[in-house]
C-alpha atoms as a PDB file:
ATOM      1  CA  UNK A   1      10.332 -36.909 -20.668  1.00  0.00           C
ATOM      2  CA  UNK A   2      13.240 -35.891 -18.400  1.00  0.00           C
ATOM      3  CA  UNK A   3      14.437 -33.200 -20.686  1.00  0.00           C
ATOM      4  CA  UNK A   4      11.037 -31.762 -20.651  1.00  0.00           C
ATOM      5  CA  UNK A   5      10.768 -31.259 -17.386  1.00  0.00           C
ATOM      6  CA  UNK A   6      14.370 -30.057 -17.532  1.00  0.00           C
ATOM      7  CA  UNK A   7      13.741 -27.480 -19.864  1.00  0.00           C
ATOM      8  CA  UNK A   8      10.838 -26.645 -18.154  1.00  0.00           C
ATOM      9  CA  UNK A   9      12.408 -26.053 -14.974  1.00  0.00           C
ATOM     10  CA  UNK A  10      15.678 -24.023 -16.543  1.00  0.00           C
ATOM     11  CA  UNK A  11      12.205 -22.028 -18.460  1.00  0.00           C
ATOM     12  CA  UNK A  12      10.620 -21.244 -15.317  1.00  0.00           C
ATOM     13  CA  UNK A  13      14.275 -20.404 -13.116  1.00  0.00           C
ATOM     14  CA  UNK A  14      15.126 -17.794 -16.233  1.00  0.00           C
ATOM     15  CA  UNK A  15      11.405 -16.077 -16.041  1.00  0.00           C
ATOM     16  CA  UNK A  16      11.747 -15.898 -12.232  1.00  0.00           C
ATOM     17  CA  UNK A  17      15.343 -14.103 -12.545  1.00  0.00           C
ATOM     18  CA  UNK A  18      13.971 -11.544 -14.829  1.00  0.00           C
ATOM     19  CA  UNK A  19      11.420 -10.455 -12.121  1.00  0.00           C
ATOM     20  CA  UNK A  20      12.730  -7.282 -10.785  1.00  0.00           C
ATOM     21  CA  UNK A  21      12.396  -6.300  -7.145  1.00  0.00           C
ATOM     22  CA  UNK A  22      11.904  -2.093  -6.499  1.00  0.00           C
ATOM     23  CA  UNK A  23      11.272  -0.109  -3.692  1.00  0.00           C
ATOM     24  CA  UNK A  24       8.707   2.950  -3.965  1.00  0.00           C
ATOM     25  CA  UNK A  25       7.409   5.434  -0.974  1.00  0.00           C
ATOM     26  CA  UNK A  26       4.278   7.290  -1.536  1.00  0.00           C
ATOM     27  CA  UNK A  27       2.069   9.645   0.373  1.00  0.00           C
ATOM     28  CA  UNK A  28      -1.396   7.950   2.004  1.00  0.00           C
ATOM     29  CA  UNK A  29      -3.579  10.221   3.816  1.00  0.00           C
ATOM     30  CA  UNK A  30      -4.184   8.321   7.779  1.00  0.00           C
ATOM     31  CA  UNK A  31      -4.735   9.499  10.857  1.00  0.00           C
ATOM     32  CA  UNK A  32      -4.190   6.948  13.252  1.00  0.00           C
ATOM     33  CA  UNK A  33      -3.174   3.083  14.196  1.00  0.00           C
ATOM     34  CA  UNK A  34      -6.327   1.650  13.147  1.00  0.00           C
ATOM     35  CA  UNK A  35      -5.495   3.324   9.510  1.00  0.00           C
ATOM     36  CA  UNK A  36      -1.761   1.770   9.602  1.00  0.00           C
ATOM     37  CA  UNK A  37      -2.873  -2.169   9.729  1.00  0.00           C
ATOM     38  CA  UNK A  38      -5.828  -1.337   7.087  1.00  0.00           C
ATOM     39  CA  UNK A  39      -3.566   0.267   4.697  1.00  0.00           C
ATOM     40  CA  UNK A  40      -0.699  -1.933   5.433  1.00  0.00           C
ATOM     41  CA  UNK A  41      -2.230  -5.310   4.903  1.00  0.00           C
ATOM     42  CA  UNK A  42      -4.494  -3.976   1.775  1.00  0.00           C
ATOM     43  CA  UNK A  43      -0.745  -3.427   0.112  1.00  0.00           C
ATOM     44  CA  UNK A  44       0.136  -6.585   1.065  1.00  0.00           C
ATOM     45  CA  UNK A  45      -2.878  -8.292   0.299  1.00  0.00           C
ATOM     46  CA  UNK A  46      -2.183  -7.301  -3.673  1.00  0.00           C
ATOM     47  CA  UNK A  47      -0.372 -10.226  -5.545  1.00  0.00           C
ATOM     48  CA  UNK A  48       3.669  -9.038  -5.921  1.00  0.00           C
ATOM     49  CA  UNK A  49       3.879  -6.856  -2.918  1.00  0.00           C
ATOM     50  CA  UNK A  50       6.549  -8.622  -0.565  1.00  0.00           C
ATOM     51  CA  UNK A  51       6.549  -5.854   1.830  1.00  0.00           C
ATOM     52  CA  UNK A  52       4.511  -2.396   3.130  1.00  0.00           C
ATOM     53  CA  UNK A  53       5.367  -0.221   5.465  1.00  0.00           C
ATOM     54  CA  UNK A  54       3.247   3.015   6.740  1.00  0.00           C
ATOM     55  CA  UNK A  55       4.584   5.886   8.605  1.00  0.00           C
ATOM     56  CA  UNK A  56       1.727   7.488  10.362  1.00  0.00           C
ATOM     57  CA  UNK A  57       3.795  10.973  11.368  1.00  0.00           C
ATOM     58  CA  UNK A  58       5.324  10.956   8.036  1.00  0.00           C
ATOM     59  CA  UNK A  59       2.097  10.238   6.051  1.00  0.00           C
ATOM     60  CA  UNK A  60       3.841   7.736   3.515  1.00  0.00           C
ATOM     61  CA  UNK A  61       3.549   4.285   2.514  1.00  0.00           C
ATOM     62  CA  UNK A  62       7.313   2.436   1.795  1.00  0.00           C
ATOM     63  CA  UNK A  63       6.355  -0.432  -0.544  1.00  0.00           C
ATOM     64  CA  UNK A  64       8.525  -3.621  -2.036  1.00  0.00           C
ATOM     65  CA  UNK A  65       7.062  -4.756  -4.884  1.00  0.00           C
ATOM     66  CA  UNK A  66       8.049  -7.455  -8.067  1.00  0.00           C
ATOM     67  CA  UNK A  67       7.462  -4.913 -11.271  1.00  0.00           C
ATOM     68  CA  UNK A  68       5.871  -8.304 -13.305  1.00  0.00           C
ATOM     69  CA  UNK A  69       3.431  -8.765 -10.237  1.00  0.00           C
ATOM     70  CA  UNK A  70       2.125  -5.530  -9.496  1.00  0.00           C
ATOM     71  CA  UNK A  71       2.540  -1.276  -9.868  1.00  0.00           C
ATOM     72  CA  UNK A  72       2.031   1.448  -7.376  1.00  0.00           C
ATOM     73  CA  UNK A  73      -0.974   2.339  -8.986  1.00  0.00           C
ATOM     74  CA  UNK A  74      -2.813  -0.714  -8.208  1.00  0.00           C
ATOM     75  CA  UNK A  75      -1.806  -0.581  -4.618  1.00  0.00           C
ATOM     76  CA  UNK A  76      -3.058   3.319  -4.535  1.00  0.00           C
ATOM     77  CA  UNK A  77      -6.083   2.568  -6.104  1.00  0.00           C
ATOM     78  CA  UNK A  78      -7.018  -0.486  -3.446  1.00  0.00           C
ATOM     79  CA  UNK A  79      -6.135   2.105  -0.598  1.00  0.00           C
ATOM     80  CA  UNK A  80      -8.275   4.194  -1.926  1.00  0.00           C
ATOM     81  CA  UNK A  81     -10.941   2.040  -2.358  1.00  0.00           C
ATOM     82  CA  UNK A  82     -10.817   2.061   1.200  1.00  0.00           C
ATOM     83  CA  UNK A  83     -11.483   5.581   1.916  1.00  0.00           C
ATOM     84  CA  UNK A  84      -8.195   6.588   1.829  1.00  0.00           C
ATOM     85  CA  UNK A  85      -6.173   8.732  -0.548  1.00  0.00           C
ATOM     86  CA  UNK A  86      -3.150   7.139  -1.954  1.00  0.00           C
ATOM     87  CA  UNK A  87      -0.434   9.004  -3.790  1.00  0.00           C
ATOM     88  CA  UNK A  88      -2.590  10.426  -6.862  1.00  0.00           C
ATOM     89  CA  UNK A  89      -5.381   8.823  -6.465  1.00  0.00           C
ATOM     90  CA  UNK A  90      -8.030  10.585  -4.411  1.00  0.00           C
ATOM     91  CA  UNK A  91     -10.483   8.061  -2.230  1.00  0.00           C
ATOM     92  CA  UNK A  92     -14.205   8.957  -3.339  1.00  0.00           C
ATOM     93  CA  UNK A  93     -16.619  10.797  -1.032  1.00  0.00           C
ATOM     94  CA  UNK A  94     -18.619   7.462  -1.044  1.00  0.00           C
ATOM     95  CA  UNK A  95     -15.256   5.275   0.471  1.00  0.00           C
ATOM     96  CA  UNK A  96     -13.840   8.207   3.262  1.00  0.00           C
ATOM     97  CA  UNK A  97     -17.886   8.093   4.457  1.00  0.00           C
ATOM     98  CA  UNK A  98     -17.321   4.399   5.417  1.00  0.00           C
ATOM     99  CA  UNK A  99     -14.219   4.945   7.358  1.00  0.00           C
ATOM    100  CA  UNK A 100     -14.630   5.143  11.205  1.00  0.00           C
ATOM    101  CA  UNK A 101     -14.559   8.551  13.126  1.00  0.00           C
ATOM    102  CA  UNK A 102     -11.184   7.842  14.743  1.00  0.00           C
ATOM    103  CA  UNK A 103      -9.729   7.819  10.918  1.00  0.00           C
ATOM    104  CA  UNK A 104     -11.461  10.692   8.894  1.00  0.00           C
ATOM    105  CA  UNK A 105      -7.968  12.457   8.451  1.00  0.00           C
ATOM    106  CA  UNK A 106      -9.641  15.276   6.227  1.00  0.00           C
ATOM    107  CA  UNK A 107     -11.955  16.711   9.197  1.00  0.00           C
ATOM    108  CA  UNK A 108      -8.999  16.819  11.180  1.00  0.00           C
ATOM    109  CA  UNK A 109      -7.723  20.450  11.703  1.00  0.00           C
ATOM    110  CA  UNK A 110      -3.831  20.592  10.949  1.00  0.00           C
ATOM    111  CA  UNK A 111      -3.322  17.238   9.214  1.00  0.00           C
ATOM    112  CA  UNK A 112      -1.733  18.867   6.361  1.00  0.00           C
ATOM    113  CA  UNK A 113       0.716  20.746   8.339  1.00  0.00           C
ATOM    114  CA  UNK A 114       1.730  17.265  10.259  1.00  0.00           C
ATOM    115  CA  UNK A 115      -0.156  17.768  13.844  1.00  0.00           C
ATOM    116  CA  UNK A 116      -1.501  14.279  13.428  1.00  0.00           C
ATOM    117  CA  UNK A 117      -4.000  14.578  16.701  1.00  0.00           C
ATOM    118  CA  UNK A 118      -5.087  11.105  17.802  1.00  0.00           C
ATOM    119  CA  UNK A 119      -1.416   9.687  16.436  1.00  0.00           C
ATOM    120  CA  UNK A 120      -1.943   8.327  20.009  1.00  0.00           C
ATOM    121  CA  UNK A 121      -3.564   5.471  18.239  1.00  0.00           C
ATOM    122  CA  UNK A 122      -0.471   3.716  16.719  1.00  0.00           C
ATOM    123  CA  UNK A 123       1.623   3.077  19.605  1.00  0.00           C
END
């Protein structure tokens, strides 16, 4: 029985070091503080992401994931889900309707360009 639960634990110590640990930054589409902490904790509500990081001015998302846990995809596509759009994939009509005023970045004149109006939010 010992050596079972030896092998078991060497098993389990020899998947875990095989789990690889990477780093990827990706645009999200946000407009103000209240859109940091939603898309934030939605990345690091998703199984295998140790940490998320958004950077309102800089419109990107700086994610730490475990590659057997989880993909970038999966985190875009809950953003997303939320309203806003993540990397390649584009929130629907349906999802940006449900966000609040304050965080409707695409009815906000010069977003693209980086005048983030309303960035006041954040601090």
């Amino acid at each position: 029985m010992k050596k079972i639960v030896v092998i078991l634990a060497m098993l389990a110590f020899c998947i875990s070091m095989n789990a690889k640990v990477v780093e990827k930054t990706f645009t999200v589409r946000g407009h103000c503080g209240m859109c940091k902490m939603r898309i934030e904790n939605t990345a690091k509500g998703i199984d295998g992401v140790q940490e998320a990081a958004y950077d309102l001015k800089g419109q990107s998302l700086k994610l730490v994931y475990d590659t057997k846990k989880t993909n970038p995809k999966t985190v875009q596509k809950a953003i997303a889900a939320l309203g806003y759009d993540a990397g390649k994939v584009k929130a629907t009509d349906e999802a940006y309707n449900k966000l609040e005023e304050c965080c409707r970045y695409r009815e906000i004149k010069g977003i693209n360009e980086g005048d983030h109006h309303g960035a006041h939010h954040a601090e």
